[in-house]
N, C-alpha and C. Protein backbone atom coordinates (compact mmCIF):
# COMPACT_ATOMS: atom_id res chain seq x y z
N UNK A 1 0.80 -1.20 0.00
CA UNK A 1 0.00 0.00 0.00
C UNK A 1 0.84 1.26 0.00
N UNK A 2 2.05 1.19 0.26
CA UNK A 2 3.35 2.68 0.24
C UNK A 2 3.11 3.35 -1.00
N UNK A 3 2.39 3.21 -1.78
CA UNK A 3 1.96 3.98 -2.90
C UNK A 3 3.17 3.42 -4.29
N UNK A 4 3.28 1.90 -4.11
CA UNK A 4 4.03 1.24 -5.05
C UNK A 4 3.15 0.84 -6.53
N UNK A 5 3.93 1.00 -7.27
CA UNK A 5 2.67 -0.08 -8.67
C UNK A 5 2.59 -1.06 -8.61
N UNK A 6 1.26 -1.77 -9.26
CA UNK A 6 1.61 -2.80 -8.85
C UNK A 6 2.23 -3.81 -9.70
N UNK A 7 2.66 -5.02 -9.03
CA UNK A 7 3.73 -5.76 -9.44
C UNK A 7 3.04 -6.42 -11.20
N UNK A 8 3.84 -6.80 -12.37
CA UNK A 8 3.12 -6.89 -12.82
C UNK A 8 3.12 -8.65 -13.08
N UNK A 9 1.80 -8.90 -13.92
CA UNK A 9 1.51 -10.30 -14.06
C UNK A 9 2.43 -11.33 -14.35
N UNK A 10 2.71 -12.33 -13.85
CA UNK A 10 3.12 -13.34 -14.65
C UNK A 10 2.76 -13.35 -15.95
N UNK A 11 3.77 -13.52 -16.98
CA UNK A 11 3.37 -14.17 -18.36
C UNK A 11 2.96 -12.53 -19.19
N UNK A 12 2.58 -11.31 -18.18
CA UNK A 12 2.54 -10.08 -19.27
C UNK A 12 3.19 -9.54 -19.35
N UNK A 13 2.89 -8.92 -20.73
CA UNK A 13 4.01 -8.31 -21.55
C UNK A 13 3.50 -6.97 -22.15
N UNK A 14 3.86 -6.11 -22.50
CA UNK A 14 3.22 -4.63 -23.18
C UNK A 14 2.62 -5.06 -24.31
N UNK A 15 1.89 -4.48 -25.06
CA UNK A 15 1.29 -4.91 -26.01
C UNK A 15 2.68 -4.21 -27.25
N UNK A 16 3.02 -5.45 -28.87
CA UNK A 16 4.17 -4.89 -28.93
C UNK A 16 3.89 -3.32 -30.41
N UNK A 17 4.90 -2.72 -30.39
CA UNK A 17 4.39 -1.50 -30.99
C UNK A 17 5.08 -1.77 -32.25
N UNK A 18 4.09 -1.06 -32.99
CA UNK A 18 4.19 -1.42 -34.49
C UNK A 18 4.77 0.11 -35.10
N UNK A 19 5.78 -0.53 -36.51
CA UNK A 19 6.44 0.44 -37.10
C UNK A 19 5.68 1.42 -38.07
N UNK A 20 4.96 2.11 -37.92
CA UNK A 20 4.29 3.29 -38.84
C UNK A 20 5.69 3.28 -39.73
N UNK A 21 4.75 3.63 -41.40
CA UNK A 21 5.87 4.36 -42.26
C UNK A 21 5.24 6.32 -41.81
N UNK A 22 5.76 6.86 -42.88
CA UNK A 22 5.89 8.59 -42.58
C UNK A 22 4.66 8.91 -42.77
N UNK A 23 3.76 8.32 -43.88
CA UNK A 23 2.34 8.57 -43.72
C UNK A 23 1.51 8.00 -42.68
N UNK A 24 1.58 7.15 -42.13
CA UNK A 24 1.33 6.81 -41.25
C UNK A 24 1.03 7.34 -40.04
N UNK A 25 2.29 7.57 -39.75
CA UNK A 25 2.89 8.81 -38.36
C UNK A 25 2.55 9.58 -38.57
N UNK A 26 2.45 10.58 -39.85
CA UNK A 26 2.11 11.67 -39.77
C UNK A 26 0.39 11.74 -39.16
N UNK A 27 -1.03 10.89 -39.69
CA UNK A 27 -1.69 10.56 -39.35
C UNK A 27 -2.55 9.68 -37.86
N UNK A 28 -1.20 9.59 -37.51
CA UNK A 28 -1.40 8.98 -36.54
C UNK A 28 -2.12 10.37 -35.19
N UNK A 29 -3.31 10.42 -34.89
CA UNK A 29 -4.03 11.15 -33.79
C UNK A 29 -2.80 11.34 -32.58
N UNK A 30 -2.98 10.03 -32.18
CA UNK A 30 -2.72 9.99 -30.76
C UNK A 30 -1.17 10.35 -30.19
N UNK A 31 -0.55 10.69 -31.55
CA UNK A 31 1.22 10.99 -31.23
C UNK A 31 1.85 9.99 -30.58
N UNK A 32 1.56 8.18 -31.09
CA UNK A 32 2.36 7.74 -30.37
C UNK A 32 3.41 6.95 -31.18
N UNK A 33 3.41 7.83 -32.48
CA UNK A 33 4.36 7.25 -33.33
C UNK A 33 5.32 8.74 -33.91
N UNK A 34 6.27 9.25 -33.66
CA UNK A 34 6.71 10.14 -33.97
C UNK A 34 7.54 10.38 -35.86
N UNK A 35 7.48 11.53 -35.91
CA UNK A 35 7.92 11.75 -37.52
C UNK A 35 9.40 12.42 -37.70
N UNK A 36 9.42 13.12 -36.71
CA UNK A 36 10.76 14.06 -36.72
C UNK A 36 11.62 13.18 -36.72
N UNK A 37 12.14 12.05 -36.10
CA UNK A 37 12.87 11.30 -36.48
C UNK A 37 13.48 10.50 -37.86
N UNK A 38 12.26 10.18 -38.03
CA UNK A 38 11.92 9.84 -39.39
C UNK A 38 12.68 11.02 -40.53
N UNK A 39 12.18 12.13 -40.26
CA UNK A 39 12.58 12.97 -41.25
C UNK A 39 13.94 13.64 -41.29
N UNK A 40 14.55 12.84 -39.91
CA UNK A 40 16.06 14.36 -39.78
C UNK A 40 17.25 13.85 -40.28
N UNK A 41 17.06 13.03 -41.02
CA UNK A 41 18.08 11.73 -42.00
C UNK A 41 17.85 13.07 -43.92
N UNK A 42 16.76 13.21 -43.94
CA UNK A 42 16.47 13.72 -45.13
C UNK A 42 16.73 15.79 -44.69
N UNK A 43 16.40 15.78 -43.83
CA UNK A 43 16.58 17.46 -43.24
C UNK A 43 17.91 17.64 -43.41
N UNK A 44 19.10 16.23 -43.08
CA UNK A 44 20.41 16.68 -42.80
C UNK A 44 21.52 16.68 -44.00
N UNK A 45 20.67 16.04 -45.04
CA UNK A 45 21.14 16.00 -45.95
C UNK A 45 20.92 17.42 -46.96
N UNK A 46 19.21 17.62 -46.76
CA UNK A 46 19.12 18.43 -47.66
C UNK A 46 20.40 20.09 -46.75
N UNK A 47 20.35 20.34 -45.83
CA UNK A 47 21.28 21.24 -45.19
C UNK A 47 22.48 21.22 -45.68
N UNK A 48 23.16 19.70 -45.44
CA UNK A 48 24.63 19.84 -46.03
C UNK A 48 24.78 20.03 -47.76
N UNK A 49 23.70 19.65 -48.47
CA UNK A 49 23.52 20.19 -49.86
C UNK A 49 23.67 21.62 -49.95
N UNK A 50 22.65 22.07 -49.36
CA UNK A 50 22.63 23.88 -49.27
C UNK A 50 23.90 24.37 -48.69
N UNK A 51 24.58 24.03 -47.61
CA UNK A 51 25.58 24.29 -46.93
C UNK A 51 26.69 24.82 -48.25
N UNK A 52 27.31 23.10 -49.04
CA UNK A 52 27.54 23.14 -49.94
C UNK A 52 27.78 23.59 -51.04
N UNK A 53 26.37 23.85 -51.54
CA UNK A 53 26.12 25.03 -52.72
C UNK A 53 26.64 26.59 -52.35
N UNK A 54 26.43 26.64 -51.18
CA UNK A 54 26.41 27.99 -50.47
C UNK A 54 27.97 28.49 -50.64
N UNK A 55 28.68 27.61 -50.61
CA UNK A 55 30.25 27.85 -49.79
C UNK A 55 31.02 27.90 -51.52
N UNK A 56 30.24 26.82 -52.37
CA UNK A 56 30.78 26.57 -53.46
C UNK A 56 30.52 28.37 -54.57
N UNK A 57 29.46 28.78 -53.66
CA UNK A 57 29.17 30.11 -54.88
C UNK A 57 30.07 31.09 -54.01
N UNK A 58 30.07 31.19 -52.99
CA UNK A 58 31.17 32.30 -52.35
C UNK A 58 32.34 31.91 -52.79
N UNK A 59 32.66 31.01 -52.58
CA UNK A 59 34.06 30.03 -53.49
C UNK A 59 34.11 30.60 -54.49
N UNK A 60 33.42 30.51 -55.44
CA UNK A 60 33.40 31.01 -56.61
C UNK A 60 33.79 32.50 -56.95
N UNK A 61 32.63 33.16 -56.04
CA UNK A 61 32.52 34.55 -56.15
C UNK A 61 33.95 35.36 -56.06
N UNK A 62 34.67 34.69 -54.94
CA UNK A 62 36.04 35.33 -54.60
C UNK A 62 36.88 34.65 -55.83
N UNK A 63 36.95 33.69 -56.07
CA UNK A 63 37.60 33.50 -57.33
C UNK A 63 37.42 34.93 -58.22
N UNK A 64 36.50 34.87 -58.38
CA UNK A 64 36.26 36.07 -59.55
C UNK A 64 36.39 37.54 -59.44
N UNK A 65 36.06 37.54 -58.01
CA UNK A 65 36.93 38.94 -57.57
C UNK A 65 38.32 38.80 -57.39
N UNK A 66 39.00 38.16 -57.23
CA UNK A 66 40.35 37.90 -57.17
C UNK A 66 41.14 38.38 -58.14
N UNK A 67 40.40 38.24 -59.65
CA UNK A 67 40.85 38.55 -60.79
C UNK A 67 40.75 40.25 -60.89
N UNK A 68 39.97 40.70 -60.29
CA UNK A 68 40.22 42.18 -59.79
C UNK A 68 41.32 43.34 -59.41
N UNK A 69 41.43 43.88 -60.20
CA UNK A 69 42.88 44.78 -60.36
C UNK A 69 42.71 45.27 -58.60
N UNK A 70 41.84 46.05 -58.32
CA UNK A 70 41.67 46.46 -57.04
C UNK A 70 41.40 46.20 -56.10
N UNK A 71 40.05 44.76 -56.21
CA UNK A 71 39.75 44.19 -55.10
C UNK A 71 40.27 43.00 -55.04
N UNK A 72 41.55 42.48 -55.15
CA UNK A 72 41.44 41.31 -55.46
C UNK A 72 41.57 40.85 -54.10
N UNK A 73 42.39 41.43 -53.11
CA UNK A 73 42.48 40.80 -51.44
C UNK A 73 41.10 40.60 -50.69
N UNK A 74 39.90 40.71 -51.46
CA UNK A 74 38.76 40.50 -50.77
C UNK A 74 38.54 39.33 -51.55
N UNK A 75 39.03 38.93 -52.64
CA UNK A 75 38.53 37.64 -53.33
C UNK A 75 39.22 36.96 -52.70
N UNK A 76 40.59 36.54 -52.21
CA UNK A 76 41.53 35.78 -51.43
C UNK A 76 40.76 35.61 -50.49
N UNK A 77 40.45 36.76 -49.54
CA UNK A 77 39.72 36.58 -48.02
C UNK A 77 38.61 35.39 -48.44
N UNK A 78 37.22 36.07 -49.37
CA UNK A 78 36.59 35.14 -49.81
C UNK A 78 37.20 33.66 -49.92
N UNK A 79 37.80 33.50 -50.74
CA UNK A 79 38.12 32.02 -50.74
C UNK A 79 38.62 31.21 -49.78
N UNK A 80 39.81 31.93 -48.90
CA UNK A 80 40.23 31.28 -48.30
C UNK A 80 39.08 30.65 -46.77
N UNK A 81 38.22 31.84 -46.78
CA UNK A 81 37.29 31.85 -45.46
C UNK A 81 35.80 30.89 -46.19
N UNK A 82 36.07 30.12 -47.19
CA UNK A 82 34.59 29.65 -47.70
C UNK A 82 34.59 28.16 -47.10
N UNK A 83 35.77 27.57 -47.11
CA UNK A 83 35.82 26.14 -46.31
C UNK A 83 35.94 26.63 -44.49
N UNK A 84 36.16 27.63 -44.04
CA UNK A 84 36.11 27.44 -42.68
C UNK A 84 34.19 27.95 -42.45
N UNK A 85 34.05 28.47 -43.09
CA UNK A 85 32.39 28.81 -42.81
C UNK A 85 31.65 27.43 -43.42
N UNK A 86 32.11 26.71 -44.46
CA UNK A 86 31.47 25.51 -44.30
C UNK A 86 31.42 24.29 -43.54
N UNK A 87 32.57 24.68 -42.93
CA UNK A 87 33.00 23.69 -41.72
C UNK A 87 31.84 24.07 -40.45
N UNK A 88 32.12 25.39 -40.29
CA UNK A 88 31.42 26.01 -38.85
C UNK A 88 29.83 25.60 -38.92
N UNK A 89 29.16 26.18 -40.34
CA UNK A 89 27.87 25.24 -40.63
C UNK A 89 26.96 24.21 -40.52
N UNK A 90 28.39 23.27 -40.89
CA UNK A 90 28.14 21.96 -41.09
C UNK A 90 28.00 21.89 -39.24
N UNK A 91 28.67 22.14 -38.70
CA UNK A 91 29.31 21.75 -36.79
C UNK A 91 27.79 22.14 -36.60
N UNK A 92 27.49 23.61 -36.34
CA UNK A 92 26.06 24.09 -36.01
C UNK A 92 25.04 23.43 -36.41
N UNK A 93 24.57 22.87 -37.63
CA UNK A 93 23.36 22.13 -37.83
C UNK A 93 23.58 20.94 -37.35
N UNK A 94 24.77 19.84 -37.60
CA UNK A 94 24.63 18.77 -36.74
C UNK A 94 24.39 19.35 -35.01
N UNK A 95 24.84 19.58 -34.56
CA UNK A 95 24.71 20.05 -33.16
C UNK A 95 23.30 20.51 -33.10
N UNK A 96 22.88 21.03 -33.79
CA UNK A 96 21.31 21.36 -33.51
C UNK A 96 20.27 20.09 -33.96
N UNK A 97 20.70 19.52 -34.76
CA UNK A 97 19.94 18.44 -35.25
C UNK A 97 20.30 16.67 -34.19
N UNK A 98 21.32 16.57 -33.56
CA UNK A 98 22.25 15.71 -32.37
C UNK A 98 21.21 16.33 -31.33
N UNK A 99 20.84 17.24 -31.23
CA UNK A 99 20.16 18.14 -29.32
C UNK A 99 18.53 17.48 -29.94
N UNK A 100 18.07 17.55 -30.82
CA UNK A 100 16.44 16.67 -31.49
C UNK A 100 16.43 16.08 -31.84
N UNK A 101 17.74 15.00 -31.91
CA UNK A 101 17.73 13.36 -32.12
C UNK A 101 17.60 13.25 -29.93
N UNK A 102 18.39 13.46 -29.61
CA UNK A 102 18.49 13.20 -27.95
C UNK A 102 17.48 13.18 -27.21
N UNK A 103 16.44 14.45 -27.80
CA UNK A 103 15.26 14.74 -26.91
C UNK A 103 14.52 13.86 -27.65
N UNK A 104 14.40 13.58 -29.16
CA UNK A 104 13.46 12.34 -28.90
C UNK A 104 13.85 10.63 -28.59
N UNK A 105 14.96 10.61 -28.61
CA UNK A 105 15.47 9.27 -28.26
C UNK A 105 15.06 8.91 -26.87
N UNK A 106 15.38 10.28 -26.01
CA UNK A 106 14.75 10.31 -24.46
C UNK A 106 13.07 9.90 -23.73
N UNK A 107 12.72 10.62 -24.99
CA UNK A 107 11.28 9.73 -25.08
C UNK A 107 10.94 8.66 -25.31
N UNK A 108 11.81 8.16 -26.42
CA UNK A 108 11.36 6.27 -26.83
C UNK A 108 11.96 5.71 -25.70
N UNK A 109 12.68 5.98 -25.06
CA UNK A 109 13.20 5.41 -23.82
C UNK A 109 12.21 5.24 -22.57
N UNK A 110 11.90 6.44 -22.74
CA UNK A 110 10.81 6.62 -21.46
C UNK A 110 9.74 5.97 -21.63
N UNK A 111 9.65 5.77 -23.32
CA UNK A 111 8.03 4.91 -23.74
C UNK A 111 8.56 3.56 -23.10
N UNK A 112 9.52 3.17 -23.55
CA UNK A 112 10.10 1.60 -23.25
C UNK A 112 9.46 1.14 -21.49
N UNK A 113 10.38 2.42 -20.95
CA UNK A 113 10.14 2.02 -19.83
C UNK A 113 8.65 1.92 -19.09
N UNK A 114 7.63 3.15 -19.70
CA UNK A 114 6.48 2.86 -19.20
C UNK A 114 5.73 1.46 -19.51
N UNK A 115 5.93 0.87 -20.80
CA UNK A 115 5.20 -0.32 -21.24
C UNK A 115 6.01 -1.47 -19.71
N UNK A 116 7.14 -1.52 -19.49
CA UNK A 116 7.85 -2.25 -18.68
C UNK A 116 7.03 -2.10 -17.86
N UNK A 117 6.80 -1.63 -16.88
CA UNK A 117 6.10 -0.82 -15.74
C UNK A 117 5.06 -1.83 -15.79
């Protein structure tokens, strides 16, 4: 009666949970199948694409100012600074996208454990 749960049955088991695809989950009412997961495989790719493109046209750009009678030390700067900003990028979105893999991993965990219970 200490305000324990109670113990559970011989022989039971959680009922077992089934894999939704993305339509699925997305449809799913009751939120007990999540999507963000699902989707941050395709989010992280499409980022490091853009990242990519991004660094490759500043890349570029300083190339072409470089050829510049006057400006050309801003095309150098440009270039040389287009792989450390794609680096820094790349660090920041994984790190932001690693902190919303964690918080939901923390949850399937916690689901685990309530079915245990």
């Amino acid at each position: 009666m200490g305000g324990r749960p109670p113990a559970p049955q011989p022989g039971w088991e959680p009922p077992p949970r089934t894999q939704k695809g993305l339509v699925g989950a997305l449809l799913d009412a009751n939120f007990d199948h999540l999507v963000t997961p699902k989707l941050i495989k395709v989010w992280y790719v499409l980022a490091l694409v853009l990242i990519t493109v991004q660094c490759l046209v500043v890349f570029g750009f300083g190339v072409w100012i470089a050829t510049w009678d006057d400006f050309w030390a801003w095309g150098v700067i440009l270039v040389l600074t287009s792989p450390v900003v794609w680096l820094f990028e790349l660090i920041m979105v994984r790190i932001l996208m690693e902190a919303v893999i964690v918080r939901f991993k923390g949850v399937e965990y916690l689901r685990v454990i309530k079915d245990k219970i």
